[in-house]
Protein backbone atom coordinates (compact mmCIF):
# COMPACT_ATOMS: atom_id res chain seq x y z
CA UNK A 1 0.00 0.00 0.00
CA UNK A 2 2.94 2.34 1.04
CA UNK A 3 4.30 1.89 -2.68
CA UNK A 4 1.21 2.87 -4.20
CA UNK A 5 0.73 5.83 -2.29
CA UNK A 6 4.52 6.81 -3.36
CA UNK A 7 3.99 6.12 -6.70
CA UNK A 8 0.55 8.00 -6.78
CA UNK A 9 2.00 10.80 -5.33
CA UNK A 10 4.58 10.99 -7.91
CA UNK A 11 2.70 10.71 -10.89
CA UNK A 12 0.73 13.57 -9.80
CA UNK A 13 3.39 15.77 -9.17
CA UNK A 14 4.85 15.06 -12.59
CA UNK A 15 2.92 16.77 -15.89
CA UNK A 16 3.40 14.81 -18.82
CA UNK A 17 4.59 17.27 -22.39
CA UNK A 18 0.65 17.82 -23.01
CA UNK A 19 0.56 20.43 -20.03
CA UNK A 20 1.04 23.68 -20.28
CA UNK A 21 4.26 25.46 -19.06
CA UNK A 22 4.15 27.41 -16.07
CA UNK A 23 2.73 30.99 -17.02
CA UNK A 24 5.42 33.79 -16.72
CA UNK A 25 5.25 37.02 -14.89
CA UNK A 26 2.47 38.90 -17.00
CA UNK A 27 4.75 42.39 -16.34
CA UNK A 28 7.87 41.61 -17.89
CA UNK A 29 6.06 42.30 -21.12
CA UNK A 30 6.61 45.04 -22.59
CA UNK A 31 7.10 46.49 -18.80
CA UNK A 32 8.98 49.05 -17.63
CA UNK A 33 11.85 47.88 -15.37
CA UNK A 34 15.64 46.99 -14.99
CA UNK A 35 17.30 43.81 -15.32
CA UNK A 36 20.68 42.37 -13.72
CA UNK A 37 21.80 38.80 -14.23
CA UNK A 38 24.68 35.87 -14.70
CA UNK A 39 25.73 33.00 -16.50
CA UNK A 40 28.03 30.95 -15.41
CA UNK A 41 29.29 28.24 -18.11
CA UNK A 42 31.67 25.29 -17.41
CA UNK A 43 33.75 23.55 -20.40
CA UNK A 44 35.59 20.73 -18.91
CA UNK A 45 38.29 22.64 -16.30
CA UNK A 46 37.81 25.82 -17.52
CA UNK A 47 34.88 28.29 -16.34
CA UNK A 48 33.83 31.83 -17.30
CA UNK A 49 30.95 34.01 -16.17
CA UNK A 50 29.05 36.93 -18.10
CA UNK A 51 27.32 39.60 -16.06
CA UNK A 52 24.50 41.58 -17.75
CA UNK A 53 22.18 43.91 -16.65
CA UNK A 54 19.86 46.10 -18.88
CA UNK A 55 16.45 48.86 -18.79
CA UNK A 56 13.14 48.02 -21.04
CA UNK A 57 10.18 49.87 -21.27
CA UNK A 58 7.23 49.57 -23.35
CA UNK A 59 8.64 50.83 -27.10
CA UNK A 60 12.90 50.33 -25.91
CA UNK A 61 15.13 47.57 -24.90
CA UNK A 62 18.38 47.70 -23.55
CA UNK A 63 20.51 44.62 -22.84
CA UNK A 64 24.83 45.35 -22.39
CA UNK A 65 27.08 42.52 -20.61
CA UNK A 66 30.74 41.88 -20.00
CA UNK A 67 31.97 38.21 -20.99
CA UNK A 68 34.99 37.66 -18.76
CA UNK A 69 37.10 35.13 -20.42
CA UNK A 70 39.94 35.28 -18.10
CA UNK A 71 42.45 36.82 -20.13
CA UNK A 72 40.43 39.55 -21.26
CA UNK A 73 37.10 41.17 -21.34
CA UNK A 74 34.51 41.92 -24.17
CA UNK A 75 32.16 43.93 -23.49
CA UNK A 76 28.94 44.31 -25.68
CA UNK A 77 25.23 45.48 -25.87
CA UNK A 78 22.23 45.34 -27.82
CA UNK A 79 19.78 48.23 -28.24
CA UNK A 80 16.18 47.68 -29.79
CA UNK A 81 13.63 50.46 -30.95
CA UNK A 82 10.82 49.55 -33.04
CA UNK A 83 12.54 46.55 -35.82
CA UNK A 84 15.98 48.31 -35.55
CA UNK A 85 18.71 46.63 -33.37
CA UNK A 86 22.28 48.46 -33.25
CA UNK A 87 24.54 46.04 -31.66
CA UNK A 88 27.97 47.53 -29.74
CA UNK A 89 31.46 45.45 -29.57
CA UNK A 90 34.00 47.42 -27.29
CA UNK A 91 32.35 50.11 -27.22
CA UNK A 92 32.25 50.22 -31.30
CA UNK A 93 29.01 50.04 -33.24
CA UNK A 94 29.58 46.85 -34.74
CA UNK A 95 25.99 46.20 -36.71
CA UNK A 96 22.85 47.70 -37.02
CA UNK A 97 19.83 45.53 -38.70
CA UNK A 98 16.27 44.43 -37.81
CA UNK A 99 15.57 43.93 -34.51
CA UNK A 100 16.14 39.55 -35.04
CA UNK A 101 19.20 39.98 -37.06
CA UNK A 102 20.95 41.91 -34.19
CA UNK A 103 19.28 39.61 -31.31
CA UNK A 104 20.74 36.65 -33.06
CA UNK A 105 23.91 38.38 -33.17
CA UNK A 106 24.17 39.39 -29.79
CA UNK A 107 23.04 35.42 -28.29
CA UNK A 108 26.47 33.94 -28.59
CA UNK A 109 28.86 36.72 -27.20
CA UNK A 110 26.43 37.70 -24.51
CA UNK A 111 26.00 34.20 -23.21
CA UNK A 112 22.47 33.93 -24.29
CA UNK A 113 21.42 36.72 -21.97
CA UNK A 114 20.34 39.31 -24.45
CA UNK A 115 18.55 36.34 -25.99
CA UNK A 116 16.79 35.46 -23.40
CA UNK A 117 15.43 39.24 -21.83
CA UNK A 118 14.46 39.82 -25.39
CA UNK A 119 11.97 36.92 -25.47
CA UNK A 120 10.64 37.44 -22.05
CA UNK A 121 10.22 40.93 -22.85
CA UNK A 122 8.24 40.42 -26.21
CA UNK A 123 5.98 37.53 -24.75
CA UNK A 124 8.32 34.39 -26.04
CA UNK A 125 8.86 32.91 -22.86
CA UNK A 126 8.33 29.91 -24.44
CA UNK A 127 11.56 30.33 -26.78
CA UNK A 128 13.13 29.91 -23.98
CA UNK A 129 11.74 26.19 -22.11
CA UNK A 130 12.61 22.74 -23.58
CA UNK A 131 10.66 22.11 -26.58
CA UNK A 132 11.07 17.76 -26.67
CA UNK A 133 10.83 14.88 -24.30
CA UNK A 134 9.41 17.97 -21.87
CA UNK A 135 8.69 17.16 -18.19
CA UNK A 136 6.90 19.20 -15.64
CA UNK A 137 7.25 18.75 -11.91
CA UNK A 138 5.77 20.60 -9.05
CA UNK A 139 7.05 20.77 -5.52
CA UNK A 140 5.43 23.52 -3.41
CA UNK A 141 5.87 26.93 -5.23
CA UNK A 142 7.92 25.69 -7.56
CA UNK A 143 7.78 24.37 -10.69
CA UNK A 144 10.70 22.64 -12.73
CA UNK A 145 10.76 22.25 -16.24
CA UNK A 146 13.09 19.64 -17.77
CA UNK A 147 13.68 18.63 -21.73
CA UNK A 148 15.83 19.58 -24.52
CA UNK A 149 16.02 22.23 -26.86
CA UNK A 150 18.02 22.60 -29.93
CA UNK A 151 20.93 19.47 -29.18
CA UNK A 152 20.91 20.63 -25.61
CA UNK A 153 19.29 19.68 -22.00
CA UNK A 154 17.15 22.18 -20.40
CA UNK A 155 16.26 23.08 -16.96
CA UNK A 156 14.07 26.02 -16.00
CA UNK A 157 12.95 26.40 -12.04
CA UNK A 158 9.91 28.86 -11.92
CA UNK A 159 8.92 30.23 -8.60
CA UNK A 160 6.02 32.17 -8.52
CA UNK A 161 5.71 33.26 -12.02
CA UNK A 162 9.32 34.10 -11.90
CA UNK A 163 12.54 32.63 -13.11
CA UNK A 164 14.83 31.19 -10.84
CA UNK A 165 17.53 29.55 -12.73
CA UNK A 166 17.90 28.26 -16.62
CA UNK A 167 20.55 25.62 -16.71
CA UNK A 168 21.24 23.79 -20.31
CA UNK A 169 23.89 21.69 -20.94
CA UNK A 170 25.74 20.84 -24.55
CA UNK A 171 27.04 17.19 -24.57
CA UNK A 172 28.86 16.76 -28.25
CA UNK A 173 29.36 12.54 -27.20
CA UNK A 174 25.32 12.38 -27.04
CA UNK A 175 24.33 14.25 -29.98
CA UNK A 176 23.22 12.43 -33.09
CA UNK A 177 25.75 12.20 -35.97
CA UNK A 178 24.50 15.07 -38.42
CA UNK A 179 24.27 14.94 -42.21
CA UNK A 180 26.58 17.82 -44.24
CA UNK A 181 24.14 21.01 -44.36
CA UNK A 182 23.20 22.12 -47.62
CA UNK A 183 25.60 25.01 -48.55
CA UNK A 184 24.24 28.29 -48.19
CA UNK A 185 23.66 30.18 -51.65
CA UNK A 186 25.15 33.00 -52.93
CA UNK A 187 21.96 35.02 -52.66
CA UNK A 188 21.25 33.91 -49.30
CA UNK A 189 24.45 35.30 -48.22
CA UNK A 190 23.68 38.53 -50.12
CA UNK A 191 20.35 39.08 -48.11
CA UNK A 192 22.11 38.04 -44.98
CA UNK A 193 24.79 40.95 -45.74
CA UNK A 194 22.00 43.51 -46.38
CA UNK A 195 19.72 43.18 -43.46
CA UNK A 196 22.89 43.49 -41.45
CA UNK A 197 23.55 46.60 -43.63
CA UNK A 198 26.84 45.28 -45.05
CA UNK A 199 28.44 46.11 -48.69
CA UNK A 200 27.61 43.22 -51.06
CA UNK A 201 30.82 42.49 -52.84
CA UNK A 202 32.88 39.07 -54.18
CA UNK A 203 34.86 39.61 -51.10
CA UNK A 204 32.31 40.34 -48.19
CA UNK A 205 30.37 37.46 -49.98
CA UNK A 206 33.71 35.00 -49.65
CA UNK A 207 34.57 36.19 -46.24
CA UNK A 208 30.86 35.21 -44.85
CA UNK A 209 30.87 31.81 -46.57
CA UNK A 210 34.58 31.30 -45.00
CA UNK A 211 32.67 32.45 -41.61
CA UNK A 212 29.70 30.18 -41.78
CA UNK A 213 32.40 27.24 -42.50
CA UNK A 214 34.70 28.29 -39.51
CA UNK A 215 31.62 28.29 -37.32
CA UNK A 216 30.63 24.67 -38.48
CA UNK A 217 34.29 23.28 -38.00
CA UNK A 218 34.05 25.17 -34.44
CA UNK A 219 30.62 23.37 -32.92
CA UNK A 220 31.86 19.50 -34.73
CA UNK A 221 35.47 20.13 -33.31
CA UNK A 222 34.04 20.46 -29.57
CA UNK A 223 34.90 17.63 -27.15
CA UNK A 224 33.74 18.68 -23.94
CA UNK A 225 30.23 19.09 -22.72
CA UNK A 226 29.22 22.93 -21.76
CA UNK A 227 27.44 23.24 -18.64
CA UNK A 228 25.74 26.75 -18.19
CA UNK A 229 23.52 28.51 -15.72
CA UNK A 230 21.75 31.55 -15.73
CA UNK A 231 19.84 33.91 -12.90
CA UNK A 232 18.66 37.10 -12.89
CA UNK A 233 16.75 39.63 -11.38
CA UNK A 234 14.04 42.20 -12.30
CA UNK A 235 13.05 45.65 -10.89
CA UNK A 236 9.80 47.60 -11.81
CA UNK A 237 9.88 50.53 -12.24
């Protein structure tokens, strides 16, 4: 009797994929408030961290970050008004495009923070739980949400409509052997260079396809699994 009690308790404190995530704070929305955060990544014995913080309000958002990497710094941000995103490396405008374009640029070398603010601050909080093999488990006011997304294991701990942690980890030894990508076109490349406001020429044209190779060779040639964690904070304003 004992184990069926255990096991009934269990099952009802686990959601199957079916159930709807766990609703988000309704005011991060297009709110008006201020933002601090960190991730923390781990790649076999080496560790960095990237500290962002950021202000949004209803038409604006802001998201900058420093990405210590031990021997140096970078700094960065990301600015959005309206569908145009201006995107700052050192302290240099480095791109200015549509407001996805400079998002997607910003992901990597702000440790998915600007990323993530962006989607909870549009109303994509769901860009940002495990979309397969999800699981949903409740313990008091908490709510854990486990899966993978995009090659990677997720874990996202919601406390009262809140986020209390994102955790995601990269393993390269249990991902599935991919097939050789189609090579991107010519013209693709040329409307990639133009929303990012680039000259189109036979050399920017070569010296994206030799980036889009590099950045292939660079995921395949990782060994090591990538462990990184993320928590933040919010103030309304």
């Amino acid at each position: 009797m004992t184990k069926i009690l255990i096991l009934l308790i269990t099952l009802t404190s686990i959601l199957s994929a079916n159930e709807a995530l766990p609703q988000l704070n309704k005011n991060l929305v297009k709110g008006q408030y201020t933002f601090t955060g960190k991730v923390t990544t781990i790649m076999g014995k080496q560790s960095f961290t990237n500290t962002f913080s950021g202000e949004v309000t209803a038409k604006e958002f802001k998201c900058s970050w420093v990405q210590n990497m031990g021997a140096f710094k970078m700094k960065g941000s990301v600015a959005i008004k309206e569908n145009t995103g201006v995107v700052t490396m050192q302290g240099e405008k480095y791109q200015e495009s549509n407001a996805d374009m400079a998002i997607a640029s910003a992901t990597g070398v702000s440790g998915g923070s600007a990323h993530l603010m962006y989607s909870l601050w549009i109303g994509k909080g769901s860009d940002i739980f495990p979309n397969e093999d999800v699981v949903v488990s409740k313990k008091n006011d908490l709510t854990t949400v486990t899966g993978n997304r995009a090659g990677s294991s997720v874990t996202v701990v919601v406390k009262n409509s809140n986020i209390v942690s994102i955790r995601s980890i990269f393993d390269p030894k249990k991902q599935k052997k991919i097939e050789k990508q189609e090579e991107v076109s010519d013209d693709q490349i040329k409307e990639i260079l133009k929303m990012t406001n680039k000259e189109v020429t036979k050399e920017s044209i070569a010296k994206m396809k030799q980036m889009l190779i590099d950045s292939e060779k660079s995921v395949s040639n990782i060994k090591e699994a990538i462990d990184s964690t993320t928590v933040f904070t919010t103030k309304h304003l």
